[in-house]
C-alpha atoms as a PDB file:
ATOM      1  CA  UNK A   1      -7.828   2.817 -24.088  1.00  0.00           C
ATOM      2  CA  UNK A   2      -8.680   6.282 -25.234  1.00  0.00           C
ATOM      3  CA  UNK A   3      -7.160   9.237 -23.525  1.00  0.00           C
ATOM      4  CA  UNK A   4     -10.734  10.983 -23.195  1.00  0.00           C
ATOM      5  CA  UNK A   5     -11.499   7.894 -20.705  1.00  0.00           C
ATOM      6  CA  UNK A   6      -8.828   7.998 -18.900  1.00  0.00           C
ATOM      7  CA  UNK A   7      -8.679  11.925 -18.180  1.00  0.00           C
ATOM      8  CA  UNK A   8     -11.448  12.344 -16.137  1.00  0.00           C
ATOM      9  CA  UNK A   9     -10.305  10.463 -13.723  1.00  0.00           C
ATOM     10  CA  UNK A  10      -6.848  11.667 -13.715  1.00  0.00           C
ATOM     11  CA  UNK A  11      -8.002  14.881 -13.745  1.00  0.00           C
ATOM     12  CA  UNK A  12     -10.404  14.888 -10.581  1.00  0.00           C
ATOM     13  CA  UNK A  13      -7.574  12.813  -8.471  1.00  0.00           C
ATOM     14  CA  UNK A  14      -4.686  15.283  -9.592  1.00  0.00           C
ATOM     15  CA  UNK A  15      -6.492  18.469  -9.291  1.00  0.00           C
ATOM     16  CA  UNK A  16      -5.346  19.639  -5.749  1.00  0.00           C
ATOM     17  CA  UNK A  17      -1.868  19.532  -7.129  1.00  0.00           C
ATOM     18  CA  UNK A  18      -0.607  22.664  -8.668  1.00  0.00           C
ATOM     19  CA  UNK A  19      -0.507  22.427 -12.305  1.00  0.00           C
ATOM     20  CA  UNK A  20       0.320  18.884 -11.939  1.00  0.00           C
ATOM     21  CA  UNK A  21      -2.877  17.244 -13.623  1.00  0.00           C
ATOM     22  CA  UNK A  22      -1.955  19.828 -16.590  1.00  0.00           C
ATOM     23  CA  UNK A  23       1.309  18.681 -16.925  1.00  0.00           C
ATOM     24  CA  UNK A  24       0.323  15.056 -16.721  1.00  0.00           C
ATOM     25  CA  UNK A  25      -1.941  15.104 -19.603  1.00  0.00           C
ATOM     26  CA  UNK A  26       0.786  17.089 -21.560  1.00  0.00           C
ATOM     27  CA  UNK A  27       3.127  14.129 -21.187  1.00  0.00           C
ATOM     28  CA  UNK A  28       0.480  11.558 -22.476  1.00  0.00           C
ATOM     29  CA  UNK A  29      -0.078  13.710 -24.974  1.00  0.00           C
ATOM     30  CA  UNK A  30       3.695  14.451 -26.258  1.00  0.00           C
ATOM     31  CA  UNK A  31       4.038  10.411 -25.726  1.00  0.00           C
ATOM     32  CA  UNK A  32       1.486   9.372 -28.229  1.00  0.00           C
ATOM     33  CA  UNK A  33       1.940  12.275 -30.617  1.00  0.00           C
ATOM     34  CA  UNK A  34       6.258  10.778 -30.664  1.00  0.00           C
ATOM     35  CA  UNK A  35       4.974   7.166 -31.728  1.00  0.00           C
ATOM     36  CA  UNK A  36       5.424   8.748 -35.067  1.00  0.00           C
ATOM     37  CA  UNK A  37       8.498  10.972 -34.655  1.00  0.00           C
ATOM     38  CA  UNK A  38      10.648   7.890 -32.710  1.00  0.00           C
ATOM     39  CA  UNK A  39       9.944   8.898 -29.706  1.00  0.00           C
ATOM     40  CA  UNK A  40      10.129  11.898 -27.458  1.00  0.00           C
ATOM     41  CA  UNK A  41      12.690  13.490 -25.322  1.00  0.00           C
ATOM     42  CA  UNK A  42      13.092  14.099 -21.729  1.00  0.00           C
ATOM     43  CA  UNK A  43      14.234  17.887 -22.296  1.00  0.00           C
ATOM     44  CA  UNK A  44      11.180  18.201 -24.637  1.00  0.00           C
ATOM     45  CA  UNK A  45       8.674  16.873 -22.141  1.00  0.00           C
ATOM     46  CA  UNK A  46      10.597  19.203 -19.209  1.00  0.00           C
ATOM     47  CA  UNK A  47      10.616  21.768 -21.440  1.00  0.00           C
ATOM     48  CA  UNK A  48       6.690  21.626 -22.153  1.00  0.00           C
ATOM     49  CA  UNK A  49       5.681  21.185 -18.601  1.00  0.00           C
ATOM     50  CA  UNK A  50       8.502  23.351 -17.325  1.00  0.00           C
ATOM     51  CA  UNK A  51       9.438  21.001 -14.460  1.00  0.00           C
ATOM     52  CA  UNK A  52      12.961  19.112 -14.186  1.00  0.00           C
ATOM     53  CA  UNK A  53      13.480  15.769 -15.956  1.00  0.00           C
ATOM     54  CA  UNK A  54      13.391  14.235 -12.267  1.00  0.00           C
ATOM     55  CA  UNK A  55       9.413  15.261 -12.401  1.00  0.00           C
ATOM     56  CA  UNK A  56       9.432  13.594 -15.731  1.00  0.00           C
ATOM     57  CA  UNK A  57       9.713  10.454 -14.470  1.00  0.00           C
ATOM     58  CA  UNK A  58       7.522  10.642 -11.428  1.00  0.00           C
ATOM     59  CA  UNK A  59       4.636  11.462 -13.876  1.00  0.00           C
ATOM     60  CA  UNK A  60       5.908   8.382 -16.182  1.00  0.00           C
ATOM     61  CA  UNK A  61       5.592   6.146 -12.907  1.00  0.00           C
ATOM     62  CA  UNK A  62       1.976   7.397 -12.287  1.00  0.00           C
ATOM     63  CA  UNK A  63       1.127   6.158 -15.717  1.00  0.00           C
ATOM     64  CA  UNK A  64       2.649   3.377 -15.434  1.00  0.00           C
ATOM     65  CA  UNK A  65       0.414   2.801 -12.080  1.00  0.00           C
ATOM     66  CA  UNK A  66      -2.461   3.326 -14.464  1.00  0.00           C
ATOM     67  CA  UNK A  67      -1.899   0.644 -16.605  1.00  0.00           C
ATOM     68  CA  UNK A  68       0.600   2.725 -19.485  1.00  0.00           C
ATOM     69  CA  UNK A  69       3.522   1.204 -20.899  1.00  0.00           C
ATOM     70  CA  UNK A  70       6.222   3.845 -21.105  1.00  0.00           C
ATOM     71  CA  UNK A  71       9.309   2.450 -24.086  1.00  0.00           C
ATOM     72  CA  UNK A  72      12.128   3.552 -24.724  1.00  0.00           C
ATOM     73  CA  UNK A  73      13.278   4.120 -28.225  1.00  0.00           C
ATOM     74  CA  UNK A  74      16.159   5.792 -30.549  1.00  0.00           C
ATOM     75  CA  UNK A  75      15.489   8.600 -33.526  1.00  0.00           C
ATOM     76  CA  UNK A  76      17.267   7.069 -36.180  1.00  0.00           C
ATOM     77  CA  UNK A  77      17.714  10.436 -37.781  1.00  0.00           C
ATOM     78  CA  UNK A  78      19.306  12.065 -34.422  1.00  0.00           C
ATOM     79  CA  UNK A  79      20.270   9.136 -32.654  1.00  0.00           C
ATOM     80  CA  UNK A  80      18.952  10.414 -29.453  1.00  0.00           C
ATOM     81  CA  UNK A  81      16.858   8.254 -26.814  1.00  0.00           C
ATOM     82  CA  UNK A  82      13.017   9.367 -26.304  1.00  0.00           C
ATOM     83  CA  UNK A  83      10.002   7.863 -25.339  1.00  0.00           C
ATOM     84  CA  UNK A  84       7.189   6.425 -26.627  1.00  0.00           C
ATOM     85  CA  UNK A  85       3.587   4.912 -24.543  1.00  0.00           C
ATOM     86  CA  UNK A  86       1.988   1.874 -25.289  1.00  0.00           C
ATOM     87  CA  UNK A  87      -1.494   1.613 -24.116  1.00  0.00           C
ATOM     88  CA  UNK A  88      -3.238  -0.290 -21.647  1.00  0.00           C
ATOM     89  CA  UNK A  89      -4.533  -3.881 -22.559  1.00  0.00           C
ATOM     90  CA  UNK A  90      -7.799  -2.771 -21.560  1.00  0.00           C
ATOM     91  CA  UNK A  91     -10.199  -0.254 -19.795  1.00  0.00           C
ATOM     92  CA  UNK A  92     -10.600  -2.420 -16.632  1.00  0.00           C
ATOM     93  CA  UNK A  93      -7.032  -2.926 -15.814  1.00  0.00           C
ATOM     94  CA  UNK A  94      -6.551   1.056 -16.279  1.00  0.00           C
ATOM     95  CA  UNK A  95      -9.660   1.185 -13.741  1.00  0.00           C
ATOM     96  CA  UNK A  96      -8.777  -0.938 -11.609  1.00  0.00           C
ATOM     97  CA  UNK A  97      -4.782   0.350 -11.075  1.00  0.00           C
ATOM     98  CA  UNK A  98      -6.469   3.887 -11.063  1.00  0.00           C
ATOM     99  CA  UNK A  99      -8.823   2.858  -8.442  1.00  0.00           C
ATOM    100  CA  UNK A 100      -6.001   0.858  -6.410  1.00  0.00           C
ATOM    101  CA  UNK A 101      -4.017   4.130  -6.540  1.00  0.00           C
ATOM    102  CA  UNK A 102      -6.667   7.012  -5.631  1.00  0.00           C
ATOM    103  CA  UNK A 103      -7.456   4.577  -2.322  1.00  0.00           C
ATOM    104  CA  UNK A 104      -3.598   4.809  -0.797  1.00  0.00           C
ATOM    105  CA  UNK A 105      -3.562   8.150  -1.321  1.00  0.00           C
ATOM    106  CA  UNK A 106      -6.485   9.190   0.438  1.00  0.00           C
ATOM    107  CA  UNK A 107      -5.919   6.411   3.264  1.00  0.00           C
ATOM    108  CA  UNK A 108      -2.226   8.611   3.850  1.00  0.00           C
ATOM    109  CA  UNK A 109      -3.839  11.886   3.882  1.00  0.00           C
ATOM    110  CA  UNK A 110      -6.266   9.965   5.856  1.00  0.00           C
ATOM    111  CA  UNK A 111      -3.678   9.014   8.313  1.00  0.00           C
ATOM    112  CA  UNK A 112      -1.361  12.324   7.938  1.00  0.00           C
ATOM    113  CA  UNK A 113      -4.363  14.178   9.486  1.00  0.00           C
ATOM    114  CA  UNK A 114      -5.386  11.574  12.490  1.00  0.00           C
ATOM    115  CA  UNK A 115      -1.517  12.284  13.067  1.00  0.00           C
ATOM    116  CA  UNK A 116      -1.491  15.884  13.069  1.00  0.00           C
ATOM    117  CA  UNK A 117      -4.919  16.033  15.683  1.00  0.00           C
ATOM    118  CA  UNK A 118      -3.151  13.444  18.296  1.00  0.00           C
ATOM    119  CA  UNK A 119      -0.093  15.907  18.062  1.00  0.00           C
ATOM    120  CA  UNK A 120      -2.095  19.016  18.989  1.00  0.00           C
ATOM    121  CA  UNK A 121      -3.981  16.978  21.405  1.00  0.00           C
ATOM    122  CA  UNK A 122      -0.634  16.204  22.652  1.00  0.00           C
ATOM    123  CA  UNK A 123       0.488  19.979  22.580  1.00  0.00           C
ATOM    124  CA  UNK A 124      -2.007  20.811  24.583  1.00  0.00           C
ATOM    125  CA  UNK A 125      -2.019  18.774  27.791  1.00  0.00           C
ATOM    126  CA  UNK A 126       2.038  19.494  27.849  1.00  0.00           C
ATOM    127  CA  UNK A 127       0.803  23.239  27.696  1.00  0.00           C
ATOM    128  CA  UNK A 128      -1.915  22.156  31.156  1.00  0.00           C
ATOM    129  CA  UNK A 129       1.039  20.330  32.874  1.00  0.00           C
ATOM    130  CA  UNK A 130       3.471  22.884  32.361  1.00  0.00           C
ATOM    131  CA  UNK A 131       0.967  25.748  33.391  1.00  0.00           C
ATOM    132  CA  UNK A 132       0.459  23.283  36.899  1.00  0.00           C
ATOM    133  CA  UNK A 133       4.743  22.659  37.155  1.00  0.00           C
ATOM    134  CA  UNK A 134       5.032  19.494  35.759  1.00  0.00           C
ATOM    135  CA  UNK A 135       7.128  18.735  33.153  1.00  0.00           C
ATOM    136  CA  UNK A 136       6.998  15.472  30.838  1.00  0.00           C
ATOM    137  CA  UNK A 137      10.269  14.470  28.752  1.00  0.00           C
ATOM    138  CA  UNK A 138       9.497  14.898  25.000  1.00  0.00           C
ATOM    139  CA  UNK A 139      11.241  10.848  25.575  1.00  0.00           C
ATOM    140  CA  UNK A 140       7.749  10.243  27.284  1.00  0.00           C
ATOM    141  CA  UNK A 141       4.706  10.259  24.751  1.00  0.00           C
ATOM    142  CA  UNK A 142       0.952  11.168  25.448  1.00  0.00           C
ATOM    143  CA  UNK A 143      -1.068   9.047  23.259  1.00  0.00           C
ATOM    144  CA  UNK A 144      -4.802  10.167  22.576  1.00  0.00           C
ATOM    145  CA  UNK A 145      -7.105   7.621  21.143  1.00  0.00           C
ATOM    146  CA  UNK A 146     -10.952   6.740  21.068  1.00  0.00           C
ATOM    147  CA  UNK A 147     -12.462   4.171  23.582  1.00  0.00           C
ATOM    148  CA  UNK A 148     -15.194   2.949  21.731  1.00  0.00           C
ATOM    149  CA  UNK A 149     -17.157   0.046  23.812  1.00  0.00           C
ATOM    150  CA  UNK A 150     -20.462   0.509  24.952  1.00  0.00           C
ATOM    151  CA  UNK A 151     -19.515   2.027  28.312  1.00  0.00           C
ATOM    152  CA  UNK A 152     -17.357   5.228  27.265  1.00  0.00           C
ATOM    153  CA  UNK A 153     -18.340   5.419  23.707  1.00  0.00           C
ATOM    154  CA  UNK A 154     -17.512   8.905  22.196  1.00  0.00           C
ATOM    155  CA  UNK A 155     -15.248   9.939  25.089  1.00  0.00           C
ATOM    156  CA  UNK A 156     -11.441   9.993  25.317  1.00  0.00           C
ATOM    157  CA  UNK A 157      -8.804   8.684  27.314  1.00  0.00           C
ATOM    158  CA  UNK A 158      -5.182  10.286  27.442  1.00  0.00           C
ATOM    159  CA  UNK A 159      -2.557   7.346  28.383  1.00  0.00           C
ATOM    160  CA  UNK A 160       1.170   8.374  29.329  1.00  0.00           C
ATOM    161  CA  UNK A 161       3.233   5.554  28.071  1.00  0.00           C
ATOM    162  CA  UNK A 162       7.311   5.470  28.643  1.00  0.00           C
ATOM    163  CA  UNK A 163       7.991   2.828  26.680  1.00  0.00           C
ATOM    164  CA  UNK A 164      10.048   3.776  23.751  1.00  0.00           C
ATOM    165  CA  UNK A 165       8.681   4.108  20.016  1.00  0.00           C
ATOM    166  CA  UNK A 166       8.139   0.538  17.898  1.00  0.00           C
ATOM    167  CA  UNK A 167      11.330  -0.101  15.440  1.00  0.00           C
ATOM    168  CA  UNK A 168      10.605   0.017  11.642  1.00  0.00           C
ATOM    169  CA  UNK A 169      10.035  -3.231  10.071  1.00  0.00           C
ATOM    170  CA  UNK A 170      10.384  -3.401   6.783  1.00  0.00           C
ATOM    171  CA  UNK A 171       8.335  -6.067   4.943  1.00  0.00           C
ATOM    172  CA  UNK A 172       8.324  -7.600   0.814  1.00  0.00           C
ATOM    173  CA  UNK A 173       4.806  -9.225   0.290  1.00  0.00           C
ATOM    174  CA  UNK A 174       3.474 -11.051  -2.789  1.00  0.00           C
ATOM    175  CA  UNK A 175      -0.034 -10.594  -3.333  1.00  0.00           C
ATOM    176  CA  UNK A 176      -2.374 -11.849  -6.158  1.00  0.00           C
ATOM    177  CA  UNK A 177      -4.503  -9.553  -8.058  1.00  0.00           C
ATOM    178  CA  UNK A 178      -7.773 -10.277  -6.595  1.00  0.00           C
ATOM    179  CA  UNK A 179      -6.537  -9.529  -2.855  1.00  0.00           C
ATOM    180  CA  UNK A 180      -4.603  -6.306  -3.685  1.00  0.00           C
ATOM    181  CA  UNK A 181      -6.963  -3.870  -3.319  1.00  0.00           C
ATOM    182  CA  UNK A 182      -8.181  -5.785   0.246  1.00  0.00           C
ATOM    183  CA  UNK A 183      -4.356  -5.159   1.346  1.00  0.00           C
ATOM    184  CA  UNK A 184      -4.059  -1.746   0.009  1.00  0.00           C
ATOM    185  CA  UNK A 185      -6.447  -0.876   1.936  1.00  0.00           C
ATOM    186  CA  UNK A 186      -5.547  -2.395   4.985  1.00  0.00           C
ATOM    187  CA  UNK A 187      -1.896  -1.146   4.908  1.00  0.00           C
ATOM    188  CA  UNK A 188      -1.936   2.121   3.164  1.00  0.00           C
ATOM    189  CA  UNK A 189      -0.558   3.994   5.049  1.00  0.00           C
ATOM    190  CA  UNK A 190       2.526   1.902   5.171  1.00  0.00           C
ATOM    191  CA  UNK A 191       3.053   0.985   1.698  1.00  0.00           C
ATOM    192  CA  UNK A 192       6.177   2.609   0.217  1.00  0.00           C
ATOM    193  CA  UNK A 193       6.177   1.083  -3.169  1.00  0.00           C
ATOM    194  CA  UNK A 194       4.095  -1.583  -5.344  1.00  0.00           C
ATOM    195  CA  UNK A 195       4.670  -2.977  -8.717  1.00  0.00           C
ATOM    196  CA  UNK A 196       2.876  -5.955 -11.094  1.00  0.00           C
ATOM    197  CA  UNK A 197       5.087  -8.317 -12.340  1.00  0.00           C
ATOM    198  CA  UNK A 198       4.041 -10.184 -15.455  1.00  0.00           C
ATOM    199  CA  UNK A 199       2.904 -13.041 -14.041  1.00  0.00           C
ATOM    200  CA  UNK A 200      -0.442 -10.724 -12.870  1.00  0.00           C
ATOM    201  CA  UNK A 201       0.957 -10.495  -9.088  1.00  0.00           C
ATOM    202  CA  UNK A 202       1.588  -7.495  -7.188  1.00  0.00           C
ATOM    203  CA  UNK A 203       4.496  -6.782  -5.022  1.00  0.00           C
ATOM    204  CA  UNK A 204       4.025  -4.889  -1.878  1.00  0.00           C
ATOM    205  CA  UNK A 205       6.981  -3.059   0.224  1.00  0.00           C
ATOM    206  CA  UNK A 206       5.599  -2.017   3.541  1.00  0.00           C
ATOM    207  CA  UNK A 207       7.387  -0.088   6.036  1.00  0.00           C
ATOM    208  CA  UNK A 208       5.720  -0.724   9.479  1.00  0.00           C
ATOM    209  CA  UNK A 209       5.940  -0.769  13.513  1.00  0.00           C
ATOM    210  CA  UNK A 210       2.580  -2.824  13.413  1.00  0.00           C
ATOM    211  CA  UNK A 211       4.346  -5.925  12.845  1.00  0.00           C
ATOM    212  CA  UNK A 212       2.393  -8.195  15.248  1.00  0.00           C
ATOM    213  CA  UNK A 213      -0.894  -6.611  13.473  1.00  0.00           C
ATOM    214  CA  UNK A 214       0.515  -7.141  10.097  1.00  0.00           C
ATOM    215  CA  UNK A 215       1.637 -10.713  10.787  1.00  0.00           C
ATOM    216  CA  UNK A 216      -1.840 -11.426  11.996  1.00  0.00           C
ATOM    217  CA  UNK A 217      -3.554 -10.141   9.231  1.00  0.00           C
ATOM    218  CA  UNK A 218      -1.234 -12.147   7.184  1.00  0.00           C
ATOM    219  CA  UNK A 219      -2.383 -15.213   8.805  1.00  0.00           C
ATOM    220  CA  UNK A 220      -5.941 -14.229   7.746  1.00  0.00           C
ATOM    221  CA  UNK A 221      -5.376 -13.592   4.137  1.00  0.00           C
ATOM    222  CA  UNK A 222      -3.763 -17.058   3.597  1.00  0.00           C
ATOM    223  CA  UNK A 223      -2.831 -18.058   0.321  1.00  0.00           C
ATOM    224  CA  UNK A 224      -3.753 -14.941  -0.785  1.00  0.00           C
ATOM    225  CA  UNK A 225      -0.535 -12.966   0.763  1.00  0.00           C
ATOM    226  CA  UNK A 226       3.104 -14.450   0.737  1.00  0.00           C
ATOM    227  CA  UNK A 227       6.083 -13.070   2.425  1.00  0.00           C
ATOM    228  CA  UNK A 228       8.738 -12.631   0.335  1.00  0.00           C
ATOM    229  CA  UNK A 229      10.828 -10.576   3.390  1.00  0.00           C
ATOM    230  CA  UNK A 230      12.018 -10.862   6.052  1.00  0.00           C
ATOM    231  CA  UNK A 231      13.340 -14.479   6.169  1.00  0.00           C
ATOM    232  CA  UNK A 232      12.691 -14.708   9.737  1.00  0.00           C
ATOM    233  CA  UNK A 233       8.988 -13.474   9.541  1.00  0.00           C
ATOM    234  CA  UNK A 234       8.321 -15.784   6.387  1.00  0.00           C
ATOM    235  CA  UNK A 235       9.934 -18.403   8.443  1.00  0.00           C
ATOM    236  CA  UNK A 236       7.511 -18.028  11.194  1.00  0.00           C
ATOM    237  CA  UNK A 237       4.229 -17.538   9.799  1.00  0.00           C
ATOM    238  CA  UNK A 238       5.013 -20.967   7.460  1.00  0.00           C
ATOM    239  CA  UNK A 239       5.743 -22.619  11.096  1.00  0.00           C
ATOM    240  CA  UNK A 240       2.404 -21.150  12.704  1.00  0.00           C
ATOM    241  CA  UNK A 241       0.724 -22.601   9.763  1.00  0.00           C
ATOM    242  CA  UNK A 242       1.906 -25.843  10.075  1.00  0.00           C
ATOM    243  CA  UNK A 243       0.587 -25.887  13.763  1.00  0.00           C
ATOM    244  CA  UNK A 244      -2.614 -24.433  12.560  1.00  0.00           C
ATOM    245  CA  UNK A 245      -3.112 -27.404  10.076  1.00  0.00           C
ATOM    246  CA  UNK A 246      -1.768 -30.271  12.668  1.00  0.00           C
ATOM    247  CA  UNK A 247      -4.293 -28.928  15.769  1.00  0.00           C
ATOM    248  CA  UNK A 248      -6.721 -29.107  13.022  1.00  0.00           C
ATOM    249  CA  UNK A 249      -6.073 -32.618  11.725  1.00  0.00           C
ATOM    250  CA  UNK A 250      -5.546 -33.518  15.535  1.00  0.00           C
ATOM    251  CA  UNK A 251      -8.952 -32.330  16.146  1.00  0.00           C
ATOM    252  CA  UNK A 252     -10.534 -34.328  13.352  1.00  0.00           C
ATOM    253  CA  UNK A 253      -9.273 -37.431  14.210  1.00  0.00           C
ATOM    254  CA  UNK A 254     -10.118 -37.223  17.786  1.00  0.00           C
ATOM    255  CA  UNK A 255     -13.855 -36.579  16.467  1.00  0.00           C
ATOM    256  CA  UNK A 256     -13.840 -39.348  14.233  1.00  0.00           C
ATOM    257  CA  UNK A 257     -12.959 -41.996  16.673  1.00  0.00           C
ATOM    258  CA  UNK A 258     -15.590 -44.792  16.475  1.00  0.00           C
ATOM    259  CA  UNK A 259     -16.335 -48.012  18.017  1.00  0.00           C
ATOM    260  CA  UNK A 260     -15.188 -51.283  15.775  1.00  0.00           C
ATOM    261  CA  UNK A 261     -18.558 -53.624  15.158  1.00  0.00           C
ATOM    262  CA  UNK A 262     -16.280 -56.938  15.775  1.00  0.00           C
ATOM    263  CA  UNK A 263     -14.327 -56.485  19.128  1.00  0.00           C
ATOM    264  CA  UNK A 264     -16.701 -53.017  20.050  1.00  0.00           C
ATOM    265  CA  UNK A 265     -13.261 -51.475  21.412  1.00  0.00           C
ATOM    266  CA  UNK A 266     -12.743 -47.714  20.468  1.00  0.00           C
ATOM    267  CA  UNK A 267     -10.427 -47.059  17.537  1.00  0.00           C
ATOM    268  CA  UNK A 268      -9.447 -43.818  15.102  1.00  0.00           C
ATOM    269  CA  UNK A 269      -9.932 -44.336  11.291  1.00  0.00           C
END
């Protein structure tokens, strides 16, 4: 895949970042111009972008999301390690990763904003109830949501909850190409990591308090999604299944009960 391609599109995701899409093209530049010099360093590519080698390889994992292959190698002259890119296999795939990529992002600045209104909503009816002499512990959250039904559309309803915060879950899924945008999507906010192994699958590490949600939409996706972690969760949704499919076969049986044309007594085929 040609880099004048793939810049354009880097370049109009990246741009709200300071210096950062700059720098990122400087790498995959200094990567393909060391195919021919066995490879280039880490202190070279710091040293052009003038970041630290640990922003080195946060731009090498972005281009790896893209679809890049990043190798290492050894000068033979020098004997010192660089780096070297191998391109993608094709445009699509690049696309695609791209495309995969640019959608988390802006569902977690999606998500970071919705955050930051409920928490000034929040602010403010403490700052009413204080200003009347009541005083809420900060143990005691105000949550702020929309009530959309078709009585109280477009209004709002403050609920004072004292239950205490939803533990962390932490979840491994296996997903196959075709569904992983469809699960990106639906849990981007909460995915801390994803990688393709070379089989074509993704692998999905989401970090959630949703877990009754997540599960569900787990049961939705089918085949599509498997849980790789935790046992326990894997454990159950296989179980659930299994009821799913005997209530189903259970329910086809009972409707193809017929009457026998010798002794005309009802019987199940």
């Amino acid at each position: 895949m040609d880099g004048g391609e793939v810049w354009p599109l880097v370049s109009r995701k990246l741009k709200i970042k300071h210096n950062h899409a700059q720098n990122l093209e400087i790498v995959l530049r200094e990567l393909r111009q060391g195919k021919t010099l066995g490879g280039t360093s880490l202190e070279q590519l710091a040293d052009k972008c003038n970041v630290s080698t640990r922003q080195i390889y946060r731009y090498f994992n972005e281009l790896q999301n893209m679809g890049f292959k990043i190798l290492k190698t050894v000068n033979p002259v020098t004997s010192r390690h660089g780096y070297i890119i191998k391109e993608p296999d094709n445009l699509e795939q690049g696309a695609d990763l791209y495309l995969l990529d640019m959608i988390g992002n802006l569902e977690q600045l999606k998500n970071q904003i919705q955050s930051a209104i409920l928490f000034v909503k929040e602010l403010l009816l403490r700052t009413w109830l204080l200003q009347n002499g009541i005083v809420l512990p900060l143990t005691c959250p105000i949550i702020s949501y929309n009530l959309n039904d078709a009585v109280t559309i477009h209004k709002q309803r403050l609920v004072i909850s004292d239950s205490l915060e939803e533990p962390l879950e932490e979840l491994k899924l296996k997903v196959i190409p075709k569904a992983a945008g469809m699960v990106a999507r639906s849990l981007a906010a909460e995915i801390v990591a994803r990688q393709r192994n070379l089989d074509g699958d993704y692998i999905f590490n989401i970090r959630t308090k949703r877990l009754k949600e997540v599960g569900g939409l787990i049961m939705q996706w089918g085949g599509q999604v498997e849980v790789l972690e935790p046992g326990w969760l894997r454990h159950k949704i296989i179980e659930n299944c299994k009821l799913i499919i005997h209530e189903y076969h259970k329910k086809k049986m009972s409707k193809s009960s017929i009457y026998s044309t010798n002794d005309k007594l009802p019987i199940s085929q």
